[in-house]
PDB file of N, CA and C in Angstrom:
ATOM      1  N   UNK A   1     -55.740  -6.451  -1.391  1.00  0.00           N
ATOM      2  CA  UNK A   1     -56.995  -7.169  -1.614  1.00  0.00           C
ATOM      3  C   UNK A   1     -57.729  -6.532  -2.792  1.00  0.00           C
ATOM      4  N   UNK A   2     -58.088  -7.484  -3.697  1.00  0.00           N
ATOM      5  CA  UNK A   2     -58.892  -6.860  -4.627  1.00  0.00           C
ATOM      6  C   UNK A   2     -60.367  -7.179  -4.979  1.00  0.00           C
ATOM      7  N   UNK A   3     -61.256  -6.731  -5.048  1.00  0.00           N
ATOM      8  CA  UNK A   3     -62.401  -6.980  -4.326  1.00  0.00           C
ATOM      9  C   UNK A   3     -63.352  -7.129  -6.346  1.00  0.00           C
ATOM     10  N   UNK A   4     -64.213  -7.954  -6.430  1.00  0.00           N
ATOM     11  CA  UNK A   4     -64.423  -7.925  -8.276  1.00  0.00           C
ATOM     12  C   UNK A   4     -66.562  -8.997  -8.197  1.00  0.00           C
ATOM     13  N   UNK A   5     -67.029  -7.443  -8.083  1.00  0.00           N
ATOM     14  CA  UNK A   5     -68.502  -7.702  -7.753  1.00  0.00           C
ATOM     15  C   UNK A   5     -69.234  -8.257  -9.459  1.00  0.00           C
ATOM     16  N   UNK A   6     -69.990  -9.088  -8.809  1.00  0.00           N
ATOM     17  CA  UNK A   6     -70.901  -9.550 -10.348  1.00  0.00           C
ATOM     18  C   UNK A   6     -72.101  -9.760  -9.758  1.00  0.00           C
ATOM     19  N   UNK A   7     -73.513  -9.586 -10.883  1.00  0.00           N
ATOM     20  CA  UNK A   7     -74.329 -10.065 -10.943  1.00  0.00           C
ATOM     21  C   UNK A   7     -75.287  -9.220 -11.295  1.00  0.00           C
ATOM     22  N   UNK A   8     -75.093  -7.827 -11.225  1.00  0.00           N
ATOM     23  CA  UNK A   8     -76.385  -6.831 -11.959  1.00  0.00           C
ATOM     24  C   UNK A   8     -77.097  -6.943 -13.219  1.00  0.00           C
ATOM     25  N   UNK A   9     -77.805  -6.369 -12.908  1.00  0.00           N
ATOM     26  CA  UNK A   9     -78.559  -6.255 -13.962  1.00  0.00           C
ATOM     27  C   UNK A   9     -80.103  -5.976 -14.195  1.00  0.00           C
ATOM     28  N   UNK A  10     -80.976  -5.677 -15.207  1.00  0.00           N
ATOM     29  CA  UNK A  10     -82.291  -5.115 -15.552  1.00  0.00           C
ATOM     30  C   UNK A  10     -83.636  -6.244 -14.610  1.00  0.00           C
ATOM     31  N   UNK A  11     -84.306  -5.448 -13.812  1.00  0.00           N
ATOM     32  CA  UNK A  11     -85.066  -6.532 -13.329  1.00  0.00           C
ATOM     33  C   UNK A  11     -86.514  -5.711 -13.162  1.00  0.00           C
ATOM     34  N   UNK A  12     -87.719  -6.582 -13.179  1.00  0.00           N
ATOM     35  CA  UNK A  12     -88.620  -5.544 -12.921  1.00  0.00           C
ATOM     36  C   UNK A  12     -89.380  -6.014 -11.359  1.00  0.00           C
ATOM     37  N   UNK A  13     -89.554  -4.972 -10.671  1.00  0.00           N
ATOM     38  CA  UNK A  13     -90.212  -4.642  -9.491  1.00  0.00           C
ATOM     39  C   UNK A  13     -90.894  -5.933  -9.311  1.00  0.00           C
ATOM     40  N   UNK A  14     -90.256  -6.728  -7.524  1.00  0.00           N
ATOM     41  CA  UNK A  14     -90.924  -7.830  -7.609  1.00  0.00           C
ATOM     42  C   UNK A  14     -89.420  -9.164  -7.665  1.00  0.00           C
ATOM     43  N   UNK A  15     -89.293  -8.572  -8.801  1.00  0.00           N
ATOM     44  CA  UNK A  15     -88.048  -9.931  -9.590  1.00  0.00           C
ATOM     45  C   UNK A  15     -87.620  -9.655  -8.084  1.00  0.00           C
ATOM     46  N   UNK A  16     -85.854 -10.349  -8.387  1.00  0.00           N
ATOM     47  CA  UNK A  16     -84.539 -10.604  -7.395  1.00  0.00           C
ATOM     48  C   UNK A  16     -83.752 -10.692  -8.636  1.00  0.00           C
ATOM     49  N   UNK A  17     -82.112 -10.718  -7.704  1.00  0.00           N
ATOM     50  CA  UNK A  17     -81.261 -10.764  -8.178  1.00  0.00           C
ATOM     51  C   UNK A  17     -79.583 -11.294  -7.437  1.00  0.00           C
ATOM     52  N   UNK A  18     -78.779 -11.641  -7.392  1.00  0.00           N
ATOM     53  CA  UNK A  18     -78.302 -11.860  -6.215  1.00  0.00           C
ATOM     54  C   UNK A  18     -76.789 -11.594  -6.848  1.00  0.00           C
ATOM     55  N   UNK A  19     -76.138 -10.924  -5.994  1.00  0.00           N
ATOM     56  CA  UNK A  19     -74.469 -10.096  -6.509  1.00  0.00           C
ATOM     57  C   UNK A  19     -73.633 -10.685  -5.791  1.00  0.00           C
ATOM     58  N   UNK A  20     -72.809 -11.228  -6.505  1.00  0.00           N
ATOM     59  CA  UNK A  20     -71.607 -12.175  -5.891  1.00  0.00           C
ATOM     60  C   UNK A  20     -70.545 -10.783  -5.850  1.00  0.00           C
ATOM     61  N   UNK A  21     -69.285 -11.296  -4.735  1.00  0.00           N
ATOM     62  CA  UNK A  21     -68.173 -10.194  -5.031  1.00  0.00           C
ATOM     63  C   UNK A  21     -67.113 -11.186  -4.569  1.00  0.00           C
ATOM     64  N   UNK A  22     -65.740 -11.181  -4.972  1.00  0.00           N
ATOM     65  CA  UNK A  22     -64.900 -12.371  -4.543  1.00  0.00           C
ATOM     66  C   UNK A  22     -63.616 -11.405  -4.534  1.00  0.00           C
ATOM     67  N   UNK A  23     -63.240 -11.923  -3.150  1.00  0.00           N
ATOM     68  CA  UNK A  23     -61.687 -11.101  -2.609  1.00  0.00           C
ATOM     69  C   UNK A  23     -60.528 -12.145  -3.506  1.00  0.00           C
ATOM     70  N   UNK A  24     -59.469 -11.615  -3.961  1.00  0.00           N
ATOM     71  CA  UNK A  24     -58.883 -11.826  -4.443  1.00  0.00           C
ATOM     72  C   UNK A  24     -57.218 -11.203  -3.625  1.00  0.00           C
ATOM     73  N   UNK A  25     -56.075 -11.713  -3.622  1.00  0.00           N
ATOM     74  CA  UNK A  25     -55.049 -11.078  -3.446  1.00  0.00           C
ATOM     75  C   UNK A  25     -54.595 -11.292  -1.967  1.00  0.00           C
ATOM     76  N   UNK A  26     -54.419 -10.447  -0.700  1.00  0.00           N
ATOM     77  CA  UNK A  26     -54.495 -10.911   0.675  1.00  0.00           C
ATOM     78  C   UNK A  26     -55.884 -11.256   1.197  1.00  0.00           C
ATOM     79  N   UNK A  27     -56.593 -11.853   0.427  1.00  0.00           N
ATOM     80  CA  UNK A  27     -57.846 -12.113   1.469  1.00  0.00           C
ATOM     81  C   UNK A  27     -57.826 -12.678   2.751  1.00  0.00           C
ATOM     82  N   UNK A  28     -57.258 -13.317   2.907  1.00  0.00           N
ATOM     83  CA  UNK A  28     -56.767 -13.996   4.472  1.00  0.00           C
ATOM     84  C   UNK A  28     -57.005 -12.335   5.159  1.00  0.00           C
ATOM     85  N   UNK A  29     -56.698 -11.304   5.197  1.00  0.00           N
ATOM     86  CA  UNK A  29     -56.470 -10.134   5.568  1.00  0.00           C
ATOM     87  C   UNK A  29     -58.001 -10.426   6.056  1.00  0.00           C
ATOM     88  N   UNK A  30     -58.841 -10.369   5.447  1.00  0.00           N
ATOM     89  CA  UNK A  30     -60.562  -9.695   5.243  1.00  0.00           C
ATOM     90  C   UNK A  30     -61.651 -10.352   6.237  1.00  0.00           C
ATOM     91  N   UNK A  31     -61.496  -9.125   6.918  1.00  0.00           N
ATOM     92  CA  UNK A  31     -62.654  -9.366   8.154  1.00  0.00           C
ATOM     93  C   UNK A  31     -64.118  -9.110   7.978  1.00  0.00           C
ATOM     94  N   UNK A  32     -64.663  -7.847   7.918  1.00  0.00           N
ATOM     95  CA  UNK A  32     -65.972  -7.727   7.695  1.00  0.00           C
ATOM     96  C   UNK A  32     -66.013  -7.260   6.254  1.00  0.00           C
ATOM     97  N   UNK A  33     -67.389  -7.767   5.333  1.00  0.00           N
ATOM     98  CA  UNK A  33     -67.582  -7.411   4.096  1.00  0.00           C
ATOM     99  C   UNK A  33     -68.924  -6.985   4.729  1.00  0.00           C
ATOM    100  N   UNK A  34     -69.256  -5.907   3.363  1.00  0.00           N
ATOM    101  CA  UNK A  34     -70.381  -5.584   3.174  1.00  0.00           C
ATOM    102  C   UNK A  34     -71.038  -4.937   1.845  1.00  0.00           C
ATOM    103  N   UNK A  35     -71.952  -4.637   1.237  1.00  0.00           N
ATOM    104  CA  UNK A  35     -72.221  -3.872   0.403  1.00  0.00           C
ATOM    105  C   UNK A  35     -73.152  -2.986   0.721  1.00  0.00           C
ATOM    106  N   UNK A  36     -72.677  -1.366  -0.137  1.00  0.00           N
ATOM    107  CA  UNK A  36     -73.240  -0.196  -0.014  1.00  0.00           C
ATOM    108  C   UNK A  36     -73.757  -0.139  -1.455  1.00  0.00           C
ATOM    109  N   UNK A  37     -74.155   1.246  -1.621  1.00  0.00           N
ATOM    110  CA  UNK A  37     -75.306   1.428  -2.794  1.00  0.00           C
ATOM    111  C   UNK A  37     -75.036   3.135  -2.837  1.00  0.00           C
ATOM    112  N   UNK A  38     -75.302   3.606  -4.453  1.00  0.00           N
ATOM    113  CA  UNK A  38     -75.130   4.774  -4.479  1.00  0.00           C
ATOM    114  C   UNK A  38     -76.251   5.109  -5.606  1.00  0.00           C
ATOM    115  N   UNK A  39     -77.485   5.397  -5.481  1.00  0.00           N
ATOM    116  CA  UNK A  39     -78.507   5.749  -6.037  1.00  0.00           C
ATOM    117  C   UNK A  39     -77.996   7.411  -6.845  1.00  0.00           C
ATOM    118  N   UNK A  40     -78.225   8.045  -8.108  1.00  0.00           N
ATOM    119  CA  UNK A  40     -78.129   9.029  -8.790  1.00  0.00           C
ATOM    120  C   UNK A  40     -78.497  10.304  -8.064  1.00  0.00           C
ATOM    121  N   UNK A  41     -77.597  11.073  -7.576  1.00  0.00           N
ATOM    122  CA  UNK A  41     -77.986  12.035  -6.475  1.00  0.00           C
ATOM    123  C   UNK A  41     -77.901  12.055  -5.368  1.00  0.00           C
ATOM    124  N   UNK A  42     -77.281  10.900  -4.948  1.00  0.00           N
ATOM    125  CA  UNK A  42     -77.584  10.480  -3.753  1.00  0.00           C
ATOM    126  C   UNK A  42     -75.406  10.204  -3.341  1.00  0.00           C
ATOM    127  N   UNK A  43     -75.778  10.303  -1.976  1.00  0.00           N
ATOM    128  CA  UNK A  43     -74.515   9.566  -1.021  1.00  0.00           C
ATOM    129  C   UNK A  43     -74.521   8.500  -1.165  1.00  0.00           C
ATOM    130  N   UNK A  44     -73.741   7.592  -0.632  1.00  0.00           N
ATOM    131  CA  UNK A  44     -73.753   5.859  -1.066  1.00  0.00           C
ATOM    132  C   UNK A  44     -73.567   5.382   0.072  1.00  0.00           C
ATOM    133  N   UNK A  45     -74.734   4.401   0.614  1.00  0.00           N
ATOM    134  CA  UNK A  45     -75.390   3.988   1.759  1.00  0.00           C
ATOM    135  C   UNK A  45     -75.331   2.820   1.728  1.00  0.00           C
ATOM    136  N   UNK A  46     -75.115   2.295   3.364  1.00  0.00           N
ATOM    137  CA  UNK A  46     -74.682   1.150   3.506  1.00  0.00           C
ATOM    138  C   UNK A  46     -76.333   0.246   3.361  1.00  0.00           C
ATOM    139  N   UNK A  47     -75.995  -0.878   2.469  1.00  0.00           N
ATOM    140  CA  UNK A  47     -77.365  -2.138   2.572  1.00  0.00           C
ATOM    141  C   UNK A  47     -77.043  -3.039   3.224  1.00  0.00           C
ATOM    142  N   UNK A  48     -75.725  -3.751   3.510  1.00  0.00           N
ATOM    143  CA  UNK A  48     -76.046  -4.502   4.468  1.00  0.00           C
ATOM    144  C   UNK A  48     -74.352  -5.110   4.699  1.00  0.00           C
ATOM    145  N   UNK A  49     -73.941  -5.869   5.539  1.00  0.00           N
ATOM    146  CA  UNK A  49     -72.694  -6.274   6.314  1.00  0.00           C
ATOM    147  C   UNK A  49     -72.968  -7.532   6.617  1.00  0.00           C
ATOM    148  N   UNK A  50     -71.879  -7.856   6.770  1.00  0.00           N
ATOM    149  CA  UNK A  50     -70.998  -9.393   7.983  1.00  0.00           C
ATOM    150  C   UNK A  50     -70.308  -9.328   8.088  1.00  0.00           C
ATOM    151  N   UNK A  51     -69.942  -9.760   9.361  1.00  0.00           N
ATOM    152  CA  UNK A  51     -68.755  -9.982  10.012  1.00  0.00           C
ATOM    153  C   UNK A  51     -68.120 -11.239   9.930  1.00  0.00           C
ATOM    154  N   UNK A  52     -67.012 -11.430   9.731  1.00  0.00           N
ATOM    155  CA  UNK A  52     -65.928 -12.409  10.275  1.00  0.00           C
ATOM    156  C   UNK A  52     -66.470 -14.271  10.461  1.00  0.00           C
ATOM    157  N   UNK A  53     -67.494 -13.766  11.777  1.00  0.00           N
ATOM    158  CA  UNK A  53     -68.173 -14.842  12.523  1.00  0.00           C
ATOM    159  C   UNK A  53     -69.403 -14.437  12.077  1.00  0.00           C
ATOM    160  N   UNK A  54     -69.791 -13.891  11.015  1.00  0.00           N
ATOM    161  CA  UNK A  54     -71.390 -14.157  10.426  1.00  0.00           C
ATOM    162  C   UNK A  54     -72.648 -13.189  11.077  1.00  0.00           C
ATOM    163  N   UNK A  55     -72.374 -12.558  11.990  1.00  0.00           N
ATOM    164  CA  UNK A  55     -73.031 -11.520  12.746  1.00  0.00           C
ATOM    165  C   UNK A  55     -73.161 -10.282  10.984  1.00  0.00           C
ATOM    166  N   UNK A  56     -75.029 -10.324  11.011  1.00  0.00           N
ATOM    167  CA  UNK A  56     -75.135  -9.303   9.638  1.00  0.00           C
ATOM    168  C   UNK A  56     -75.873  -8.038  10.298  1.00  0.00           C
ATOM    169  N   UNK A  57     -75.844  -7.183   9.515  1.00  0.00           N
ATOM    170  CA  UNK A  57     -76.920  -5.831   9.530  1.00  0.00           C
ATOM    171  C   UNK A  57     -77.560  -5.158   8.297  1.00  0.00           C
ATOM    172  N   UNK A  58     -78.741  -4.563   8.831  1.00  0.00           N
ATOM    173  CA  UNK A  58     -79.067  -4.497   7.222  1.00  0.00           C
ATOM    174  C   UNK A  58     -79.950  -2.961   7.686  1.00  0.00           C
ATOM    175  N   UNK A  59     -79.835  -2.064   6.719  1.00  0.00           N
ATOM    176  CA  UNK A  59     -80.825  -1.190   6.094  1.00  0.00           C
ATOM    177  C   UNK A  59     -82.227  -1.086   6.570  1.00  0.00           C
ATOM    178  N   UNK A  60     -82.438  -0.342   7.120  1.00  0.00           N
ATOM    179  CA  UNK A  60     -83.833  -0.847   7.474  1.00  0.00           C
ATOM    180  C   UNK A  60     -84.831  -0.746   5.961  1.00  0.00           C
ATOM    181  N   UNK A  61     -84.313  -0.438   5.253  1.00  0.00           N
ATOM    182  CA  UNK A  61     -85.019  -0.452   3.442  1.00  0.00           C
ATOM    183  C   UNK A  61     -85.275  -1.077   2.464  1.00  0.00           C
ATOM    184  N   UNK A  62     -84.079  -2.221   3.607  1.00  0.00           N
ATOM    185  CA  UNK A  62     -83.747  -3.777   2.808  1.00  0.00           C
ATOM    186  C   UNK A  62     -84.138  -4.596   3.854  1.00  0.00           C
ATOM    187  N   UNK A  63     -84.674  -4.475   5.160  1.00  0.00           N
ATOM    188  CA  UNK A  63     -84.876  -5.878   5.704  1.00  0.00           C
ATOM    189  C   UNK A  63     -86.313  -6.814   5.002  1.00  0.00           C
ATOM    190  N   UNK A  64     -85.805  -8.079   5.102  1.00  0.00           N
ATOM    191  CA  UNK A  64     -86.822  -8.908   4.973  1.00  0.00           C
ATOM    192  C   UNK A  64     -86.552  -9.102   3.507  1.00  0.00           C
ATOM    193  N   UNK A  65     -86.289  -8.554   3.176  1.00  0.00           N
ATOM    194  CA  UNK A  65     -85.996  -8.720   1.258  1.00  0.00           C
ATOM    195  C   UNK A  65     -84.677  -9.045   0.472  1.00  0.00           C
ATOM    196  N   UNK A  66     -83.677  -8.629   1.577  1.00  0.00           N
ATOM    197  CA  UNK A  66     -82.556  -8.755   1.438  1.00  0.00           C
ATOM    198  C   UNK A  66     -81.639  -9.821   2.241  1.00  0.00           C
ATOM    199  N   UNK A  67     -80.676 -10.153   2.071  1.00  0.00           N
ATOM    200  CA  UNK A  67     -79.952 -11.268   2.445  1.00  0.00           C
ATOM    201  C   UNK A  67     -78.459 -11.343   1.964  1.00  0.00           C
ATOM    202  N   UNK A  68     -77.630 -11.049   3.289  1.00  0.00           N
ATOM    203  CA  UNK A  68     -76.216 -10.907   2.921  1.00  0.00           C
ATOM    204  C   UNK A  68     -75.811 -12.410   3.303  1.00  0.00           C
ATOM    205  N   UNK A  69     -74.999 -12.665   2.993  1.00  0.00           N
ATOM    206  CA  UNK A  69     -73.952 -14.078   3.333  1.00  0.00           C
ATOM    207  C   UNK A  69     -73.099 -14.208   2.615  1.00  0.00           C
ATOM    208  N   UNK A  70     -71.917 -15.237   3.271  1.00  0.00           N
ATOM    209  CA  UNK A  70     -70.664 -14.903   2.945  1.00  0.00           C
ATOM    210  C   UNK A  70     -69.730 -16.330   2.780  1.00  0.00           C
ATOM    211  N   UNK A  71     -68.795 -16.947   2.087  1.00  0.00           N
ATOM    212  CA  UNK A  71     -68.549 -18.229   2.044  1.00  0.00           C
ATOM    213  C   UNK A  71     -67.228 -18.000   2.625  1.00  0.00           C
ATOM    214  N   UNK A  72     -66.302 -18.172   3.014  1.00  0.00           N
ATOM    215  CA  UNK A  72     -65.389 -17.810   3.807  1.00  0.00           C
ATOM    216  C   UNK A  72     -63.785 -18.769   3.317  1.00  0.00           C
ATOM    217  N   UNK A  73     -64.542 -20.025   2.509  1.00  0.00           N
ATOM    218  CA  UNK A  73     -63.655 -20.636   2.134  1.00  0.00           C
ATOM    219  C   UNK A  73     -63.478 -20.409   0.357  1.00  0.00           C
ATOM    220  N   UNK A  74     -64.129 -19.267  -0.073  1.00  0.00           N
ATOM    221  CA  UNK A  74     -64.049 -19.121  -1.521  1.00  0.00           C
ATOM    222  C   UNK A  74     -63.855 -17.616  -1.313  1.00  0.00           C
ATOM    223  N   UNK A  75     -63.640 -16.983  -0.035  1.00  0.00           N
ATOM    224  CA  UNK A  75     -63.697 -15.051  -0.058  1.00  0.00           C
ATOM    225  C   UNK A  75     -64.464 -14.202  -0.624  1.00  0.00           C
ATOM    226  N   UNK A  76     -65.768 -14.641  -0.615  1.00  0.00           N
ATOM    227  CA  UNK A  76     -67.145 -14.384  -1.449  1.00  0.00           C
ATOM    228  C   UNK A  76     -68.011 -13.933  -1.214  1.00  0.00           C
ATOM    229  N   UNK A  77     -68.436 -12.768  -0.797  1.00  0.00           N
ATOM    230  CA  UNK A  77     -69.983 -12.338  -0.597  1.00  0.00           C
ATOM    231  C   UNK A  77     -70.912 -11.852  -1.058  1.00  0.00           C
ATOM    232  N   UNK A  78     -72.465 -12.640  -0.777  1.00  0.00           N
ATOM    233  CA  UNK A  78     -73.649 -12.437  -1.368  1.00  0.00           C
ATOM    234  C   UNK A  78     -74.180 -11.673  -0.942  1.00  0.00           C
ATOM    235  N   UNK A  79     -74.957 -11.249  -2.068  1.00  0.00           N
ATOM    236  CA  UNK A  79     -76.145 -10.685  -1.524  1.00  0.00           C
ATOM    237  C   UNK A  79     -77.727 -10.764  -2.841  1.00  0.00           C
ATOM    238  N   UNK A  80     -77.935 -11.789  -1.774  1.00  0.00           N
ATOM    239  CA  UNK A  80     -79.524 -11.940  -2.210  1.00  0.00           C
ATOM    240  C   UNK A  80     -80.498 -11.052  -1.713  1.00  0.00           C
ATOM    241  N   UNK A  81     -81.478 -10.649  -3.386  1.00  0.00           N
ATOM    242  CA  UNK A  81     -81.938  -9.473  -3.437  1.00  0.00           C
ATOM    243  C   UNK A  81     -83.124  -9.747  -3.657  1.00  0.00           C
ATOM    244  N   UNK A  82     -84.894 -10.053  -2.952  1.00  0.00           N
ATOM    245  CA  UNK A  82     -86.050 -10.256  -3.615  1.00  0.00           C
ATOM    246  C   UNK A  82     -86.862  -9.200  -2.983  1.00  0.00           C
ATOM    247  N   UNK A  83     -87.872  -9.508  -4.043  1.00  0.00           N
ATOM    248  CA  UNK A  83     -88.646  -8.462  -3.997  1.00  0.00           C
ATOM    249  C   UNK A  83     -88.351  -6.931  -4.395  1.00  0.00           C
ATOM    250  N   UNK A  84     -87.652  -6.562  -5.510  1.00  0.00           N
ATOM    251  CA  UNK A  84     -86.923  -5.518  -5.474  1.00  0.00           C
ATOM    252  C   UNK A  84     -87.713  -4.729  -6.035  1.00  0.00           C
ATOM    253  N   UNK A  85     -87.397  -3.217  -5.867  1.00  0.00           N
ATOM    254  CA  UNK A  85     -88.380  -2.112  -6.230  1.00  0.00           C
ATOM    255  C   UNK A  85     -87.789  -1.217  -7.032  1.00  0.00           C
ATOM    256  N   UNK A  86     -88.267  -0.281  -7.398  1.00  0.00           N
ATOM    257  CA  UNK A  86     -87.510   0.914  -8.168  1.00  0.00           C
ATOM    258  C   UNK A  86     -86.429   1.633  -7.796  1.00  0.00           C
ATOM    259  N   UNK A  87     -87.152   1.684  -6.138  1.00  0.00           N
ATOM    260  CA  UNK A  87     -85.808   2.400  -5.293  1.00  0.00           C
ATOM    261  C   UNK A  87     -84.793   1.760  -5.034  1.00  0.00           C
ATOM    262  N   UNK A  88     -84.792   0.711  -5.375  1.00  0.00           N
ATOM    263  CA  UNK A  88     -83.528  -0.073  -5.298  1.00  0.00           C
ATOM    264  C   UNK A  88     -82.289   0.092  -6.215  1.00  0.00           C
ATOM    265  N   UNK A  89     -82.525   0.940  -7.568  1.00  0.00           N
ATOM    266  CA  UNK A  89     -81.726   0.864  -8.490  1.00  0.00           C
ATOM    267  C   UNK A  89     -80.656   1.666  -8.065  1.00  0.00           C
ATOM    268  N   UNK A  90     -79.203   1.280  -8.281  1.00  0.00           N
ATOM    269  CA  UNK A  90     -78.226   1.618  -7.884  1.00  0.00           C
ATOM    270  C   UNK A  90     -76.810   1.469  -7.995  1.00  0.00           C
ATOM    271  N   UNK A  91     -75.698   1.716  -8.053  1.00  0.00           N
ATOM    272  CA  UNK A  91     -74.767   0.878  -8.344  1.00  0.00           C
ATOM    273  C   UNK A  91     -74.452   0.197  -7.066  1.00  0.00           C
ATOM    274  N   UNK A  92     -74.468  -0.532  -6.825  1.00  0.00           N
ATOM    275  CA  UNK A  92     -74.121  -1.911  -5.677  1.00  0.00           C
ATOM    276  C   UNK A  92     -72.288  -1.459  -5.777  1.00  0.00           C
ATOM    277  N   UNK A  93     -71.717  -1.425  -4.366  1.00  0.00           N
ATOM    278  CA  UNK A  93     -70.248  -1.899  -4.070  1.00  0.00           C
ATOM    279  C   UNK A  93     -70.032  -2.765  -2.851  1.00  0.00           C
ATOM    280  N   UNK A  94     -69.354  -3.565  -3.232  1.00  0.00           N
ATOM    281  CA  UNK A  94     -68.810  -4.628  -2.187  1.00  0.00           C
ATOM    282  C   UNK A  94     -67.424  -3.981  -1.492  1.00  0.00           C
ATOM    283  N   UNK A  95     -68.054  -4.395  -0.390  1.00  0.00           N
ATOM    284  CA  UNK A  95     -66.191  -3.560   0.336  1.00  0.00           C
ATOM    285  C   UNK A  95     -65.906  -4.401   1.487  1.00  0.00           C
ATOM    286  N   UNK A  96     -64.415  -4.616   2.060  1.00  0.00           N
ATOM    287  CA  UNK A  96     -63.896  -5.473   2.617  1.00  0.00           C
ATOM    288  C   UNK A  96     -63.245  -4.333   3.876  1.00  0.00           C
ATOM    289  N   UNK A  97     -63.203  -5.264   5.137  1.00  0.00           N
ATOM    290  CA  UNK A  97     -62.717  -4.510   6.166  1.00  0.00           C
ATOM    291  C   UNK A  97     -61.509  -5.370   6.619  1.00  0.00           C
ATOM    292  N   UNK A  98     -60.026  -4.520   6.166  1.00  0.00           N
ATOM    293  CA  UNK A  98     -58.957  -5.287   6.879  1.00  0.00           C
ATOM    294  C   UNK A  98     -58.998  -5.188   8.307  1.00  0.00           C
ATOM    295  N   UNK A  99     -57.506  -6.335   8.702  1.00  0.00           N
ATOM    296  CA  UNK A  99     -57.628  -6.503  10.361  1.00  0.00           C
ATOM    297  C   UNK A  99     -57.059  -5.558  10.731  1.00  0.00           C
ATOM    298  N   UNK A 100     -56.125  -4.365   9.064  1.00  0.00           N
ATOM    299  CA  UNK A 100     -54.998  -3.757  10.178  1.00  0.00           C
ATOM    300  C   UNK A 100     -56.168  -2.277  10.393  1.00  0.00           C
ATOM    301  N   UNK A 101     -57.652  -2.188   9.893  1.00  0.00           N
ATOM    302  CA  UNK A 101     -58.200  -1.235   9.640  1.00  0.00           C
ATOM    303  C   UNK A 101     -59.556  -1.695  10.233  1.00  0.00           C
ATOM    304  N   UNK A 102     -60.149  -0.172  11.047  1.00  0.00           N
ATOM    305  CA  UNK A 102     -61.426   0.365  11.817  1.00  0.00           C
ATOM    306  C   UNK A 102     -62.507   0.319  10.762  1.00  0.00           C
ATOM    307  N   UNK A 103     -62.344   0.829   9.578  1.00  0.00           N
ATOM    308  CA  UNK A 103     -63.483   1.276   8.662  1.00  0.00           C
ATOM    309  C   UNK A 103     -62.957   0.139   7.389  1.00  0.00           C
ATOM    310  N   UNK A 104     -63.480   0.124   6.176  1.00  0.00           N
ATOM    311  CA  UNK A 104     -64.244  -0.444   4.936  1.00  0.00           C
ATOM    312  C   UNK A 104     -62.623  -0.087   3.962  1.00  0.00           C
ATOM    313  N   UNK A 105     -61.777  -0.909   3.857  1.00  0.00           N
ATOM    314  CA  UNK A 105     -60.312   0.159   3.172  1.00  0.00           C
ATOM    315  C   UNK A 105     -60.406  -0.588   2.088  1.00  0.00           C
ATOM    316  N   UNK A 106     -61.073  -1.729   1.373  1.00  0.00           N
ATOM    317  CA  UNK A 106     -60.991  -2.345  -0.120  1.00  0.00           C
ATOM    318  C   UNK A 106     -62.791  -1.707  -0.746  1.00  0.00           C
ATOM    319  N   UNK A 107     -62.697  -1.461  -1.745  1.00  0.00           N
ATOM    320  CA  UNK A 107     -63.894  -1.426  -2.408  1.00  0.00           C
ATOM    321  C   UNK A 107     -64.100  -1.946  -4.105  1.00  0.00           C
ATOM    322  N   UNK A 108     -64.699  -2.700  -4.254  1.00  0.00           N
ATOM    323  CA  UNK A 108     -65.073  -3.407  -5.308  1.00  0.00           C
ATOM    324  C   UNK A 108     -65.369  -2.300  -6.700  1.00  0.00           C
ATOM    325  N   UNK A 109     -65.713  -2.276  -7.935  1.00  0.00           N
ATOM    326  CA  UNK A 109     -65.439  -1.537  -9.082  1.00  0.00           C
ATOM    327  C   UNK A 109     -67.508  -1.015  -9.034  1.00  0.00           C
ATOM    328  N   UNK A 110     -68.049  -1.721  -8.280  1.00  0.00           N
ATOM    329  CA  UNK A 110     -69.550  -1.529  -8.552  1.00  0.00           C
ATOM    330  C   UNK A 110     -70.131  -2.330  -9.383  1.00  0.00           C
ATOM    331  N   UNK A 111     -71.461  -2.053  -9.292  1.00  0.00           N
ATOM    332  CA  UNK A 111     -72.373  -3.227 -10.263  1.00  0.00           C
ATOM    333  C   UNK A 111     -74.056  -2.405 -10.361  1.00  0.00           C
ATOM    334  N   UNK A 112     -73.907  -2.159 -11.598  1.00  0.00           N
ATOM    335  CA  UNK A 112     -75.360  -1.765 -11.556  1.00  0.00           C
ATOM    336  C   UNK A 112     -76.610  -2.199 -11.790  1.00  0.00           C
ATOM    337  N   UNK A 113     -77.496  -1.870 -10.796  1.00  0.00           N
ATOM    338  CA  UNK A 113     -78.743  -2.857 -10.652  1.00  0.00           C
ATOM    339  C   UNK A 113     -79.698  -1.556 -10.963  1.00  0.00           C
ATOM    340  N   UNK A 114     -80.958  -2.070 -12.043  1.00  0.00           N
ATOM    341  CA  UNK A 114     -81.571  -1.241 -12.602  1.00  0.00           C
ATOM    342  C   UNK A 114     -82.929  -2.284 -12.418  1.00  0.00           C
ATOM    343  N   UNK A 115     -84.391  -1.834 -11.691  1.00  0.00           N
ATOM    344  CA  UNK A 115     -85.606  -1.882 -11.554  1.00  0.00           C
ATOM    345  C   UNK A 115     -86.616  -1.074 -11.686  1.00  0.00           C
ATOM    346  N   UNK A 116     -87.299  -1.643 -12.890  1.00  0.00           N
ATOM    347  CA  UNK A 116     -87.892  -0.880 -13.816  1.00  0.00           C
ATOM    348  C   UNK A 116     -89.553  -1.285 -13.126  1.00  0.00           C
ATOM    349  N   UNK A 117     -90.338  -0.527 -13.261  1.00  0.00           N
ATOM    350  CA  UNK A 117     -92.036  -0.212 -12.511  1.00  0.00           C
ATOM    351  C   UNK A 117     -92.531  -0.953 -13.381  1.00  0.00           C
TER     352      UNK A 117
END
């Protein structure tokens, strides 16, 4: 599975933005997607998930502002981003959870999202 995120880019505090990522290769394989985030200094933390059957979770840093969803017949997941803040800037990764795997085993190349004050 090859996992190929788009949509970053310069926004200022307030704006949105919304990051497509599209499975490519065995996607039929791909159960839960989600995207994490890796801020400069920082570990890289999960923002938000779905499952399979559409069951999401989110960040408590991102609720209400954020919005994962997923098209199932194009292997595609969003994530709509408003209201965004400074702390948000980050490189965004999309990652895919196979059926033969417990944890996150595809990860996307990243996408960097930059929000300027």
């Amino acid at each position: 599975v090859q996992l190929q995120a788009s949509g970053g880019g310069l926004v200022q505090a307030g704006g949105f933005l919304r990051l497509s990522c599209a499975a490519s290769g065995s996607s039929f394989d791909v159960r839960d997607m989600g995207w994490y985030r890796m801020a400069p200094g920082n570990l890289r933390d999960m923002v938000a998930t779905i499952t399979s059957g559409y069951s999401t979770n989110y960040a408590e840093s991102v609720k209400g502002r954020f919005t994962i969803s997923r098209d199932n017949a194009k292997n595609t997941v969003y994530l709509q981003m408003n209201n965004l803040k400074p702390e948000d800037t980050a490189v965004y990764y999309c990652a895919a959870r196979s059926a033969a795997s417990t944890v996150y085993d595809y990860w996307g190349q990243g996408t960097l999202v930059t929000v300027s004050s």
